[in-house]
Structure formats: structure tokens, C-alpha cells
PDB file of N, CA and C in Angstrom:
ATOM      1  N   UNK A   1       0.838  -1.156   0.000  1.00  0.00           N
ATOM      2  CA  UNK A   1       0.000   0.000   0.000  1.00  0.00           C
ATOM      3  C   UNK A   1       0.895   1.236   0.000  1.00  0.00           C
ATOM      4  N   UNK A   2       0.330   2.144  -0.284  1.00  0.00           N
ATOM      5  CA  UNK A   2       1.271   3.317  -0.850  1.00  0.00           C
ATOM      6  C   UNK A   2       0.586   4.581  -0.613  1.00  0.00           C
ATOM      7  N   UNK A   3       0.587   5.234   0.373  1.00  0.00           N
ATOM      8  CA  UNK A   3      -0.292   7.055   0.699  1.00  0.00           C
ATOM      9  C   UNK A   3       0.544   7.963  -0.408  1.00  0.00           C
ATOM     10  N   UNK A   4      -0.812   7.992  -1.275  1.00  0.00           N
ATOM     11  CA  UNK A   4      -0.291   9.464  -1.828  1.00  0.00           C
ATOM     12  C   UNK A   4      -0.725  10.666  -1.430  1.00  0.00           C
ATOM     13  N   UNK A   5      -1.868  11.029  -1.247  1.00  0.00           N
ATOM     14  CA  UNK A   5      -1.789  12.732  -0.474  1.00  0.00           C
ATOM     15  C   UNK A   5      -3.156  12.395   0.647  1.00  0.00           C
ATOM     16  N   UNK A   6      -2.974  13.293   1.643  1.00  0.00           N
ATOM     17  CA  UNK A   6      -3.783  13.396   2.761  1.00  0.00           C
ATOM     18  C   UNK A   6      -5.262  13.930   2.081  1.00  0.00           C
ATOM     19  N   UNK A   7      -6.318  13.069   2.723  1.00  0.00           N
ATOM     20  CA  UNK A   7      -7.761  12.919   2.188  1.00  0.00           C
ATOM     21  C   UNK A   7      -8.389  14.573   1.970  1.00  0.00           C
ATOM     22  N   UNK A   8      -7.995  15.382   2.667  1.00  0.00           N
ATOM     23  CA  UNK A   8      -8.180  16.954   2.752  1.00  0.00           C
ATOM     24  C   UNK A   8      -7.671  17.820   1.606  1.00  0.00           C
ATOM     25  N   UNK A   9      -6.453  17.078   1.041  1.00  0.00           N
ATOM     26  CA  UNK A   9      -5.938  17.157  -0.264  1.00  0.00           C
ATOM     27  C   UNK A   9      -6.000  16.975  -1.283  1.00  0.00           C
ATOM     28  N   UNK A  10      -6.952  16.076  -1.384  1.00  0.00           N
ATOM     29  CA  UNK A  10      -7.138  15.294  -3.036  1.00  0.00           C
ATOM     30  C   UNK A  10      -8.286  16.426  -3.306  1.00  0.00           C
ATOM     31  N   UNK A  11      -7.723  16.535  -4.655  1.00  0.00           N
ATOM     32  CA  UNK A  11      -8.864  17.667  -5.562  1.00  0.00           C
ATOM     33  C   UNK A  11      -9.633  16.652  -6.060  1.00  0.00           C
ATOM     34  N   UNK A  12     -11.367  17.373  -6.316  1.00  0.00           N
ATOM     35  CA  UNK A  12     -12.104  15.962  -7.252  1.00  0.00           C
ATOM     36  C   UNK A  12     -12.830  17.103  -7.804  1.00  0.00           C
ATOM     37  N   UNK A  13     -12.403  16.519  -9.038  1.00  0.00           N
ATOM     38  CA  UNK A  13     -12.579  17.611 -10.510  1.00  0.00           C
ATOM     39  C   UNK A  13     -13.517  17.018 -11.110  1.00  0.00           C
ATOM     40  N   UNK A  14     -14.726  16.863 -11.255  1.00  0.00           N
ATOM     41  CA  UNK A  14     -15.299  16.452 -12.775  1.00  0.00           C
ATOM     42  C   UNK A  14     -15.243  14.693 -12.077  1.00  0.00           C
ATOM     43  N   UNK A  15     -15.322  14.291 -10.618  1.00  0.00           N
ATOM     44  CA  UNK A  15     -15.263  13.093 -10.430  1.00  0.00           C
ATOM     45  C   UNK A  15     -14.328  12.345 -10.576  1.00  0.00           C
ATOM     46  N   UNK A  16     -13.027  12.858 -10.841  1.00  0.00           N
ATOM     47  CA  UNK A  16     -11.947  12.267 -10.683  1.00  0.00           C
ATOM     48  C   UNK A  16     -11.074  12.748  -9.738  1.00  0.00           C
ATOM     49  N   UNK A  17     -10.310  11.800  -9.012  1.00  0.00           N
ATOM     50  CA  UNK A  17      -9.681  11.962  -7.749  1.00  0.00           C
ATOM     51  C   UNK A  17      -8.060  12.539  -8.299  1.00  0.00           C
ATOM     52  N   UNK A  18      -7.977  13.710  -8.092  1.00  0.00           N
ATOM     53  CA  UNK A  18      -6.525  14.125  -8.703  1.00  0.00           C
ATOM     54  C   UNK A  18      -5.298  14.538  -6.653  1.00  0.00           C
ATOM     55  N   UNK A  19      -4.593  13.875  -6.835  1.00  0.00           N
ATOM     56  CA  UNK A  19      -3.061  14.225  -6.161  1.00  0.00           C
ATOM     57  C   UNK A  19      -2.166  15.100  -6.103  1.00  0.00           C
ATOM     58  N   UNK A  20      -2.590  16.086  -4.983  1.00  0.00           N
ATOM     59  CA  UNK A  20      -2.056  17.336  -5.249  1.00  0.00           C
ATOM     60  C   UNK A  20      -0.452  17.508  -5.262  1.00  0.00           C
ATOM     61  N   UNK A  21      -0.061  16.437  -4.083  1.00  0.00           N
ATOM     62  CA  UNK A  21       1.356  15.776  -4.433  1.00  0.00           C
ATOM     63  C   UNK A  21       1.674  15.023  -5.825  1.00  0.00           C
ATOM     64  N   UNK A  22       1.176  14.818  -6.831  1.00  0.00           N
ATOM     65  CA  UNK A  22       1.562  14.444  -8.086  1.00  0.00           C
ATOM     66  C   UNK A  22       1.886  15.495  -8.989  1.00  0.00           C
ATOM     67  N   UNK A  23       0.786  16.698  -8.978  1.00  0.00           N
ATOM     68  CA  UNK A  23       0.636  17.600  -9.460  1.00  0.00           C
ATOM     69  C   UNK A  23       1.868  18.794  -9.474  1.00  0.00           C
ATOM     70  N   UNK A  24       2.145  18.828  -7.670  1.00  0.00           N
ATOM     71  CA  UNK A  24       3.139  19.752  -7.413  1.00  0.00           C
ATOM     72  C   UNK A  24       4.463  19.071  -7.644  1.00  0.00           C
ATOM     73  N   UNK A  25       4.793  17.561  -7.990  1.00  0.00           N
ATOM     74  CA  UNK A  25       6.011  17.077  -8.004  1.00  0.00           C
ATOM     75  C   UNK A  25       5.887  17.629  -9.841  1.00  0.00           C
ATOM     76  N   UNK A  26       4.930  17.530 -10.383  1.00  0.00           N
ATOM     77  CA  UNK A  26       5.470  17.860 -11.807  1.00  0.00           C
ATOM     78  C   UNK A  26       6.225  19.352 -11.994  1.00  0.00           C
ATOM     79  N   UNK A  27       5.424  20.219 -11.375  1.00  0.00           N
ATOM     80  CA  UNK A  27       5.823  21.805 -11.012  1.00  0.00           C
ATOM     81  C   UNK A  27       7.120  21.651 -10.719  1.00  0.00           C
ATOM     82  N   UNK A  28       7.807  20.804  -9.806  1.00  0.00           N
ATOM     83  CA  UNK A  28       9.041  21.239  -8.795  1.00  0.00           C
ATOM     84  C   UNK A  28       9.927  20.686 -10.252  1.00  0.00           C
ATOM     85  N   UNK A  29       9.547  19.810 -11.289  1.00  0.00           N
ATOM     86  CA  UNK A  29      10.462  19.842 -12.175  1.00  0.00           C
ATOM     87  C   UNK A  29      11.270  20.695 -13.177  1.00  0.00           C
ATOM     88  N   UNK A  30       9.987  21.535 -12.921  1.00  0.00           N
ATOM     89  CA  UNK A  30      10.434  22.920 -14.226  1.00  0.00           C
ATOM     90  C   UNK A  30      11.415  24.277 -13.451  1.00  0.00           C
ATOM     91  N   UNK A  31      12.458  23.894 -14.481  1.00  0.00           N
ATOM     92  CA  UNK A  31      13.750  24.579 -13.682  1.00  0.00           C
ATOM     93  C   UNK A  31      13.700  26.121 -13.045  1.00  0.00           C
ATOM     94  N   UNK A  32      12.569  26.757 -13.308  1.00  0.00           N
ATOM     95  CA  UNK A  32      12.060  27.874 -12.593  1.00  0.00           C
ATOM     96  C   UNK A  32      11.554  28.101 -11.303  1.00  0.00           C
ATOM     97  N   UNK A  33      11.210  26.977 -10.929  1.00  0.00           N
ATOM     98  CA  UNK A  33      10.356  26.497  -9.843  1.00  0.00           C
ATOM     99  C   UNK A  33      11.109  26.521  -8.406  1.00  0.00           C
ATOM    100  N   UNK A  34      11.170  27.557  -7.794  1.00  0.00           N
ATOM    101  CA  UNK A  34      11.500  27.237  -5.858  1.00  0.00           C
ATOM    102  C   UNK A  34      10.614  25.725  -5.156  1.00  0.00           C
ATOM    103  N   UNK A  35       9.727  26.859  -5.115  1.00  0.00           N
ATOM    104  CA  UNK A  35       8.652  26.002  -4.349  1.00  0.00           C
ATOM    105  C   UNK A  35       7.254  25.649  -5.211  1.00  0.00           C
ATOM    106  N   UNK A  36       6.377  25.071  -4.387  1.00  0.00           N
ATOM    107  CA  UNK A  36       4.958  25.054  -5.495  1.00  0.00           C
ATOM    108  C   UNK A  36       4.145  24.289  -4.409  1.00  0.00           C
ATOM    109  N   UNK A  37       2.882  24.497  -4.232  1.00  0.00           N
ATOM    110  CA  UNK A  37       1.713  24.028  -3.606  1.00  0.00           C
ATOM    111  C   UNK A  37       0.161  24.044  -4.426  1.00  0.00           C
ATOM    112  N   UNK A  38      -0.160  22.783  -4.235  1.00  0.00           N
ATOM    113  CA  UNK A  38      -1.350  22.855  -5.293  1.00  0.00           C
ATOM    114  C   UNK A  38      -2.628  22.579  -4.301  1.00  0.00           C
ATOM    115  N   UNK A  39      -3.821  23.457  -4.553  1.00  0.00           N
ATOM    116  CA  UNK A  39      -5.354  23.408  -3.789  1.00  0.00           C
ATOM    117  C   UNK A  39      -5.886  23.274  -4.828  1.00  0.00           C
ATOM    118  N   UNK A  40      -7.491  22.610  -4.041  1.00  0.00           N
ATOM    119  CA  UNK A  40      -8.383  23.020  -4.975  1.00  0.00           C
ATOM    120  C   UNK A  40      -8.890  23.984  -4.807  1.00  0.00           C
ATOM    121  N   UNK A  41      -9.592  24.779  -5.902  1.00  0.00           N
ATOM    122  CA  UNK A  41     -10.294  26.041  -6.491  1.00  0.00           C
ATOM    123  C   UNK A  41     -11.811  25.552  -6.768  1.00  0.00           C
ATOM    124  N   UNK A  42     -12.460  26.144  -5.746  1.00  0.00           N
ATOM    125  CA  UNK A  42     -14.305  26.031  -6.809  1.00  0.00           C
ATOM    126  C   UNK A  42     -14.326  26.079  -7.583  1.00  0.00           C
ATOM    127  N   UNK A  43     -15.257  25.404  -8.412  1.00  0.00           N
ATOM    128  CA  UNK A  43     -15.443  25.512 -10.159  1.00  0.00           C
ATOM    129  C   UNK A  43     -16.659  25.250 -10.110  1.00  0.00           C
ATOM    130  N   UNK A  44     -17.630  26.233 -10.913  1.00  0.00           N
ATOM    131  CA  UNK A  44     -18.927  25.721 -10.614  1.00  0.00           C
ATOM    132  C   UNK A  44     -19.379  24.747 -12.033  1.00  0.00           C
ATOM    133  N   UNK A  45     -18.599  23.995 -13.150  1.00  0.00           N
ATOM    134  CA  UNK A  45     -18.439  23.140 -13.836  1.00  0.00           C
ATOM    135  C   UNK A  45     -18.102  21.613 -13.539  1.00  0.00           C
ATOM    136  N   UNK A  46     -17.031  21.962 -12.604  1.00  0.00           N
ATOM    137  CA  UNK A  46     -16.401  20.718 -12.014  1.00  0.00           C
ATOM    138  C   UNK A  46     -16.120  20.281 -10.881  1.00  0.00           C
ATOM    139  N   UNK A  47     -17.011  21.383 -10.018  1.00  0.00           N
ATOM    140  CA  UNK A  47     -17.058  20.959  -8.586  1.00  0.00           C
ATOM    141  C   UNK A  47     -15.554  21.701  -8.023  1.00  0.00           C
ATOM    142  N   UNK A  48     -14.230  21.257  -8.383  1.00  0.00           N
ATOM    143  CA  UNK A  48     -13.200  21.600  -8.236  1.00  0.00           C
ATOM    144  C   UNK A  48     -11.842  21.729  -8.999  1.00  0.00           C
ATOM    145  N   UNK A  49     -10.925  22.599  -9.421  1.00  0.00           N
ATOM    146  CA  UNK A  49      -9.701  22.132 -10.198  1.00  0.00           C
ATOM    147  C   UNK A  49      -9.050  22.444  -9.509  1.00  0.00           C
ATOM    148  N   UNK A  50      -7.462  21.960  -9.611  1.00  0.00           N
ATOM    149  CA  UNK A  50      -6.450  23.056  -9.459  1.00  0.00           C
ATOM    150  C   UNK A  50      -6.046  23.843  -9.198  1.00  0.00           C
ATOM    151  N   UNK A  51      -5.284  24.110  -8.470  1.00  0.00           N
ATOM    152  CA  UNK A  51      -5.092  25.871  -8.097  1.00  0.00           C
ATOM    153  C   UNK A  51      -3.640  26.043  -7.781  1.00  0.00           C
ATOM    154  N   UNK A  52      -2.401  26.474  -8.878  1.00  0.00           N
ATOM    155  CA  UNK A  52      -0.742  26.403  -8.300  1.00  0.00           C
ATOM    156  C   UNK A  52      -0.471  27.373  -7.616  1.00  0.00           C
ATOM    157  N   UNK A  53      -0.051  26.930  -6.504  1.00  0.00           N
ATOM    158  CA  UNK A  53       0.840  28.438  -6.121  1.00  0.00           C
ATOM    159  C   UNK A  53       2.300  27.979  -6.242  1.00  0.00           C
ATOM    160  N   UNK A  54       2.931  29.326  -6.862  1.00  0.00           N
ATOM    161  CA  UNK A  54       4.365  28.887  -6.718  1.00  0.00           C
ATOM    162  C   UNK A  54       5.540  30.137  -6.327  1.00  0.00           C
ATOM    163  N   UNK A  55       6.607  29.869  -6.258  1.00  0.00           N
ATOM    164  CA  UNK A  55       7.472  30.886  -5.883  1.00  0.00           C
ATOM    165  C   UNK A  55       8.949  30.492  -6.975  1.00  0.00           C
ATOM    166  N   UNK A  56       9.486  31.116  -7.668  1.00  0.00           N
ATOM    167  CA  UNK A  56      10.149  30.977  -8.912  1.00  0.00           C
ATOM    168  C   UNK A  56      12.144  31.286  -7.789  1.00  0.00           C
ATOM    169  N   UNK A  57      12.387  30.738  -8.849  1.00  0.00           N
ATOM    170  CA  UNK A  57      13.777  30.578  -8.128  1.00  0.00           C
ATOM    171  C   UNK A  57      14.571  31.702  -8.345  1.00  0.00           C
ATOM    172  N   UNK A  58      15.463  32.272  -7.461  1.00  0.00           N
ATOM    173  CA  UNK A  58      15.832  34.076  -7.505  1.00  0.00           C
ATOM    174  C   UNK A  58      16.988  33.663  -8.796  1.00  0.00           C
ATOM    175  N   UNK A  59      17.097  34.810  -9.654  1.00  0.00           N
ATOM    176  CA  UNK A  59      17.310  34.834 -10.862  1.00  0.00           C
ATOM    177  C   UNK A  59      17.120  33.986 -11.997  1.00  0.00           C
ATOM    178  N   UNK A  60      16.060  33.152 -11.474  1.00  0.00           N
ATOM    179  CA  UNK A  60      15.942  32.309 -12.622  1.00  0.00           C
ATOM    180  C   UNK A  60      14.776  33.253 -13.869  1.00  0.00           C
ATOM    181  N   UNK A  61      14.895  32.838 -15.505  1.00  0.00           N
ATOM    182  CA  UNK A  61      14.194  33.346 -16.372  1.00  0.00           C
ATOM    183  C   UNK A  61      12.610  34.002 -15.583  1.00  0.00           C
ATOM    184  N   UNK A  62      12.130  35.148 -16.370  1.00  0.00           N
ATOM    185  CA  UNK A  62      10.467  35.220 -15.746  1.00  0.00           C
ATOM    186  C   UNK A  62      10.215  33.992 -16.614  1.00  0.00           C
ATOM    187  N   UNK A  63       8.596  33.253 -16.289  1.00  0.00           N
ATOM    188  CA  UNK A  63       8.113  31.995 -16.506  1.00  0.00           C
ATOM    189  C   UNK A  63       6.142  33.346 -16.142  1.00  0.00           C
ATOM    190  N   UNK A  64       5.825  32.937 -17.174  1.00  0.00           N
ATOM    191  CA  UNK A  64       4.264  32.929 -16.999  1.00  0.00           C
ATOM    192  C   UNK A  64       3.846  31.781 -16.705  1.00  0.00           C
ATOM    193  N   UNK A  65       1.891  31.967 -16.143  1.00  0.00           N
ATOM    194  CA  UNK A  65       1.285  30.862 -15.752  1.00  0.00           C
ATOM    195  C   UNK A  65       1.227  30.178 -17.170  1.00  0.00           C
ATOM    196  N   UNK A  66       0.877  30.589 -18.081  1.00  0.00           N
ATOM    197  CA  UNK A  66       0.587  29.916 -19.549  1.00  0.00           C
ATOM    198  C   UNK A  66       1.817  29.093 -19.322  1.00  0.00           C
ATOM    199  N   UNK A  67       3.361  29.254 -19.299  1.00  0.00           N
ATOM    200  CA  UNK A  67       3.938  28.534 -19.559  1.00  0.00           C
ATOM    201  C   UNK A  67       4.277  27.287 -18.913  1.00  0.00           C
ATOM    202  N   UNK A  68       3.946  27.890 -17.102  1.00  0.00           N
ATOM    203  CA  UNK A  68       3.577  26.431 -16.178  1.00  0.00           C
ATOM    204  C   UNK A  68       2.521  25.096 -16.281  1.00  0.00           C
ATOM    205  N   UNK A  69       1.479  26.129 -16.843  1.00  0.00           N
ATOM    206  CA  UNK A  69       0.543  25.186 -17.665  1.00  0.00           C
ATOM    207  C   UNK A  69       0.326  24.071 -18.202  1.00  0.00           C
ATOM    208  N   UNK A  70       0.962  25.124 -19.685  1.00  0.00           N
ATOM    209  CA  UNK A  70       2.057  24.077 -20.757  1.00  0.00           C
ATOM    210  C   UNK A  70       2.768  23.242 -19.960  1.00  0.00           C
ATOM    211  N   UNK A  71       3.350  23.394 -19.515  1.00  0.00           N
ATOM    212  CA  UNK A  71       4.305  22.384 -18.613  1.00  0.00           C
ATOM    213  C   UNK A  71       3.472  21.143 -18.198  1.00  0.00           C
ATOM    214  N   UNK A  72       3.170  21.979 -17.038  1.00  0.00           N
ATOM    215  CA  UNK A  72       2.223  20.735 -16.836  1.00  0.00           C
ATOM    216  C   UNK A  72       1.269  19.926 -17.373  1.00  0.00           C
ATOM    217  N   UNK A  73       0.787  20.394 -18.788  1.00  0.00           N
ATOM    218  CA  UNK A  73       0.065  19.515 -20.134  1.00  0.00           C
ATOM    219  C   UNK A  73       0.831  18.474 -20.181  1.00  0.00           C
ATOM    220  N   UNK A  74       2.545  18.613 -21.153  1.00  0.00           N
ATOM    221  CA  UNK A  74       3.192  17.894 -20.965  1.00  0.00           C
ATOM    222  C   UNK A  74       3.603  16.729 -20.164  1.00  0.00           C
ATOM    223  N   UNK A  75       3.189  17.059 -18.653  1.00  0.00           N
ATOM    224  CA  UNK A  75       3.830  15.852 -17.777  1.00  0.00           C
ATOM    225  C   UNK A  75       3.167  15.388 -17.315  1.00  0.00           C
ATOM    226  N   UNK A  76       1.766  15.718 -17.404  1.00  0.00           N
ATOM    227  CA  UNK A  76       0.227  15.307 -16.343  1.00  0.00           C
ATOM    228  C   UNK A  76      -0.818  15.002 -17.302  1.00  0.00           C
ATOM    229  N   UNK A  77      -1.864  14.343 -16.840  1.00  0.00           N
ATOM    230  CA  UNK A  77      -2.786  13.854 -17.543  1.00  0.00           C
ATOM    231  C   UNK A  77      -3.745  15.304 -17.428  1.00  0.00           C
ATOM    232  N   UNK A  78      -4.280  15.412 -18.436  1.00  0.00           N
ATOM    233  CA  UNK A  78      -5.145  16.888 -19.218  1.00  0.00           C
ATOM    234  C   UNK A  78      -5.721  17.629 -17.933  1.00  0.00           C
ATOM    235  N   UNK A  79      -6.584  16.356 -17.195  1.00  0.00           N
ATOM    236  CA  UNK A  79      -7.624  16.442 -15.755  1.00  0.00           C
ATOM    237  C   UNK A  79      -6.705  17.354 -14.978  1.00  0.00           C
ATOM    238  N   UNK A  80      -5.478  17.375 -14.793  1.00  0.00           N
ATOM    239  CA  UNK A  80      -4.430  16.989 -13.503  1.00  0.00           C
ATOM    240  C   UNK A  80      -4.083  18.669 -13.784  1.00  0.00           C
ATOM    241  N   UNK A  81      -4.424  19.200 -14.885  1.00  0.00           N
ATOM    242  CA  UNK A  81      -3.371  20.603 -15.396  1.00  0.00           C
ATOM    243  C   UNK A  81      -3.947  21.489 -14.684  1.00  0.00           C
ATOM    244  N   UNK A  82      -2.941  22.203 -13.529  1.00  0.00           N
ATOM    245  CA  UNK A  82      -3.608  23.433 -12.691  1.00  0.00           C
ATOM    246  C   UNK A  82      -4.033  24.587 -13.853  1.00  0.00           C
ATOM    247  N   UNK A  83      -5.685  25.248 -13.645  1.00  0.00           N
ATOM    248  CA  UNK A  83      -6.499  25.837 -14.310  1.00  0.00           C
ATOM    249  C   UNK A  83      -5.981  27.308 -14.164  1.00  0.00           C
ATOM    250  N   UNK A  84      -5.192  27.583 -12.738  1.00  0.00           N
ATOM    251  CA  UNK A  84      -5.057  28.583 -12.145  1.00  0.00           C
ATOM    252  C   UNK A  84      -3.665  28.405 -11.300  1.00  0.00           C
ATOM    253  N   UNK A  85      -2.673  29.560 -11.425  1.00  0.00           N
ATOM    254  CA  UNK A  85      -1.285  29.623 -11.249  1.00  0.00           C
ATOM    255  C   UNK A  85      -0.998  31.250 -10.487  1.00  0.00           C
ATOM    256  N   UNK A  86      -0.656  31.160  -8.957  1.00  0.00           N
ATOM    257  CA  UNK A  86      -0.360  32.496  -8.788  1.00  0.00           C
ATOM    258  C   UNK A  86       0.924  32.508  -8.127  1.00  0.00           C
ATOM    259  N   UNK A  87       1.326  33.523  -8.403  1.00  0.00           N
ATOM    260  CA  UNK A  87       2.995  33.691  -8.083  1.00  0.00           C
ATOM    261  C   UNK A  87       3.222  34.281  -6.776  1.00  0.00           C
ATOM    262  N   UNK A  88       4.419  34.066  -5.546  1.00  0.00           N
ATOM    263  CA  UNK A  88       4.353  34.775  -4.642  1.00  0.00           C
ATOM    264  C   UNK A  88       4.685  33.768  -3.820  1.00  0.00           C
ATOM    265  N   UNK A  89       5.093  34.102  -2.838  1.00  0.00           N
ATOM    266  CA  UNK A  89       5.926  33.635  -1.696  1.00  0.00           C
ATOM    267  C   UNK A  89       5.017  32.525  -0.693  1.00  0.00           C
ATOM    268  N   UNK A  90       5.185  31.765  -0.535  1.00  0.00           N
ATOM    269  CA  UNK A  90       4.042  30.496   0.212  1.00  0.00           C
ATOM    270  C   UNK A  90       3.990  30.434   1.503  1.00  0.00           C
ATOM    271  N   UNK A  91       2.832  31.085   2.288  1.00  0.00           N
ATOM    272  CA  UNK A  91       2.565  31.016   3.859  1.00  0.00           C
ATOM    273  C   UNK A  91       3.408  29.946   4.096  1.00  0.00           C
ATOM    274  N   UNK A  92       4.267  29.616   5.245  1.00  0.00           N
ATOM    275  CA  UNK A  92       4.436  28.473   6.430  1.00  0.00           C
ATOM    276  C   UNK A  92       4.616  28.768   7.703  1.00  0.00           C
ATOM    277  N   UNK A  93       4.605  27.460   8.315  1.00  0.00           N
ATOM    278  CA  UNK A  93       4.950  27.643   9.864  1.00  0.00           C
ATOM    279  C   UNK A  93       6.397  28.126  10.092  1.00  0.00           C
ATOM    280  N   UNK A  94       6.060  28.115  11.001  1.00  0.00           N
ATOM    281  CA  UNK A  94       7.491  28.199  12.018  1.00  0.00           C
ATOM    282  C   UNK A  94       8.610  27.368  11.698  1.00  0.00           C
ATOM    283  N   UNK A  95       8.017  25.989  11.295  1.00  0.00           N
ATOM    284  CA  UNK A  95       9.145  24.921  10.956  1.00  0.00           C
ATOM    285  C   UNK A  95       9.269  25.156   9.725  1.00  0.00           C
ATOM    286  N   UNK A  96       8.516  25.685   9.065  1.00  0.00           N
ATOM    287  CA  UNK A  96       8.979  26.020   7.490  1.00  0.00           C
ATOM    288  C   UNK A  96       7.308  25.512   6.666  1.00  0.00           C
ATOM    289  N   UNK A  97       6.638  24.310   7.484  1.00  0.00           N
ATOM    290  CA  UNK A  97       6.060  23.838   6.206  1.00  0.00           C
ATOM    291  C   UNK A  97       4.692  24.731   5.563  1.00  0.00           C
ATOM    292  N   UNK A  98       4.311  24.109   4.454  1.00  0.00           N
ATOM    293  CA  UNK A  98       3.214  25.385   3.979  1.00  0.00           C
ATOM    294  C   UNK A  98       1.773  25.086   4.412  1.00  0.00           C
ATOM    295  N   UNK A  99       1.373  25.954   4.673  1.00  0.00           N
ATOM    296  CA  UNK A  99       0.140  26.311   4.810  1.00  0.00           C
ATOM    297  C   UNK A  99      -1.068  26.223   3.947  1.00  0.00           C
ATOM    298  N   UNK A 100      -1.517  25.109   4.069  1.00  0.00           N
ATOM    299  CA  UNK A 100      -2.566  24.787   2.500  1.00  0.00           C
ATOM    300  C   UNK A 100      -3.621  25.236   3.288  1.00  0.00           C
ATOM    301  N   UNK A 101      -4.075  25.237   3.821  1.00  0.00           N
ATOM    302  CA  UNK A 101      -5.217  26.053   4.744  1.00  0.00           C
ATOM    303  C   UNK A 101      -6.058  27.569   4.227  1.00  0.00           C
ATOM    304  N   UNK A 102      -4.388  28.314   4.605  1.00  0.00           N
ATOM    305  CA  UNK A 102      -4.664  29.927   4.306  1.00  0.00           C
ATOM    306  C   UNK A 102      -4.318  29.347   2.898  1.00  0.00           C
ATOM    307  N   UNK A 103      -3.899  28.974   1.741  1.00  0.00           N
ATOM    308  CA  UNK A 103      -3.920  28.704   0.542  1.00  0.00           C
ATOM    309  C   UNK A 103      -4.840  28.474  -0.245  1.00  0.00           C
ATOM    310  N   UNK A 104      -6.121  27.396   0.250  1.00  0.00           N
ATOM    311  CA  UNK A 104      -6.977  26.939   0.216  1.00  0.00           C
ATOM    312  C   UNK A 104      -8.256  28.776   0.177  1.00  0.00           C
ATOM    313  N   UNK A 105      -7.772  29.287   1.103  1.00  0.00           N
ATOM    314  CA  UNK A 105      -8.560  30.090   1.422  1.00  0.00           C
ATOM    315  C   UNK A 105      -8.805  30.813   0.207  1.00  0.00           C
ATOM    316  N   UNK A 106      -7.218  31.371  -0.215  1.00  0.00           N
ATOM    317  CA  UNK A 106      -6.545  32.241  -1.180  1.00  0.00           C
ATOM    318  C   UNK A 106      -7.214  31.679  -2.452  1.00  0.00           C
ATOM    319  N   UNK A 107      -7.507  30.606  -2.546  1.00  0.00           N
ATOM    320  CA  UNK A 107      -8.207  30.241  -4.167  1.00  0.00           C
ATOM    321  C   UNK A 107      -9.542  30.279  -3.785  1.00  0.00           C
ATOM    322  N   UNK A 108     -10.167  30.545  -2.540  1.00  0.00           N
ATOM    323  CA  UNK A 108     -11.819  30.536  -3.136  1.00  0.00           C
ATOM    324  C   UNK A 108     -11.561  31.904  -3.252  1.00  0.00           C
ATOM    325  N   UNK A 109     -11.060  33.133  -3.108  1.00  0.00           N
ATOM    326  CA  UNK A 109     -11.323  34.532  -2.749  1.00  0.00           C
ATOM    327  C   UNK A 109     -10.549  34.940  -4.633  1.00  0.00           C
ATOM    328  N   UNK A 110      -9.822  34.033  -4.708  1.00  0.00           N
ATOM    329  CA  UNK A 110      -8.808  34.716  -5.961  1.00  0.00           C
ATOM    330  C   UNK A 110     -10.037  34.797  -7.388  1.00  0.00           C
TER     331      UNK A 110
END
């Protein structure tokens, strides 16, 4: 048996169960990429998609959302492609880790 993301985590888009840890491991590939955290976003089509947040690596190229996108077309199944990409520095704790919570929040309001 094998845990892929905590039950609070899984986006369900259109009835399919998508892994927000699958999603954000494709992100952390693209050489622009610091960090990256993926929520779901209301959709009043699909119940829920996607939602990237990311933070880009200091001097690396600018990178638009179109092009994270693209990216992620490429490495993810169509379902899996965050709809929505915002740039900016990622709430965490004290120990460092992120905050999908206030994140979570940040995509119903965005």
C-alpha cells in the first residue's frame, strides 16, 4: 500500500480523484520552480480544479502561468493541469512547512 496525499488534499474535478502531491512534483520539475503548492479552487463546472501556487527561483528566467501550464500539459494527464497559477511567496509555519489552509482560502477569494 502506498499514501499518496492526505484525504483533505485530493482535488475531485469532474469526479476524478486528482493528487495534489503528483501535481506539485510535476511543477518542482520545471527549472524555474523554488517552491509550489497545489489546492483546490471552486469551479462551478467541475465541482473543483487546481489551483498552483508557486514561488520561482531568484534569478531564474520570468516563466508565466501559460507557460507552467504548458508544462504541466506535458507531464500530467489533461484532468491533472492546474487551471489557475499564482505567483508569490508560500505562507508556512514556524518549521517552514506550507500552509494549505490559508492557501486553500486564497483560491476561493482569488
Amino acid at each position: 500500500m502506498e499514501i499518496k496525499d492526505r484525504s483533505k488534499d485530493v482535488i475531485i474535478s469532474g469526479g476524478e480523484n486528482i493528487s495534489s502531491l503528483e501535481v506539485e512534483e510535476a511543477l518542482y520539475r520545471h527549472p524555474a520552480v523554488m517552491e509550489a503548492a497545489v489546492v483546490a479552487r471552486p469551479d462551478p463546472r467541475w465541482g473543483e480544479v487546481p489551483c498552483a501556487f508557486v514561488t520561482l527561483k531568484p534569478g531564474a528566467p520570468p516563466v508565466t502561468a501559460e507557460a507552467l501550464i504548458q508544462w504541466s500539459r506535458d507531464h500530467l494527464a489533461r484532468y491533472k493541469v492546474p487551471r489557475h497559477v499564482v505567483f508569490g511567496p508560500l505562507p508556512k509555519t514556524s518549521t517552514g512547512k506550507i500552509q494549505k489552509f490559508v492557501l486553500r482560502e486564497q483560491a476561493k477569494d482569488a
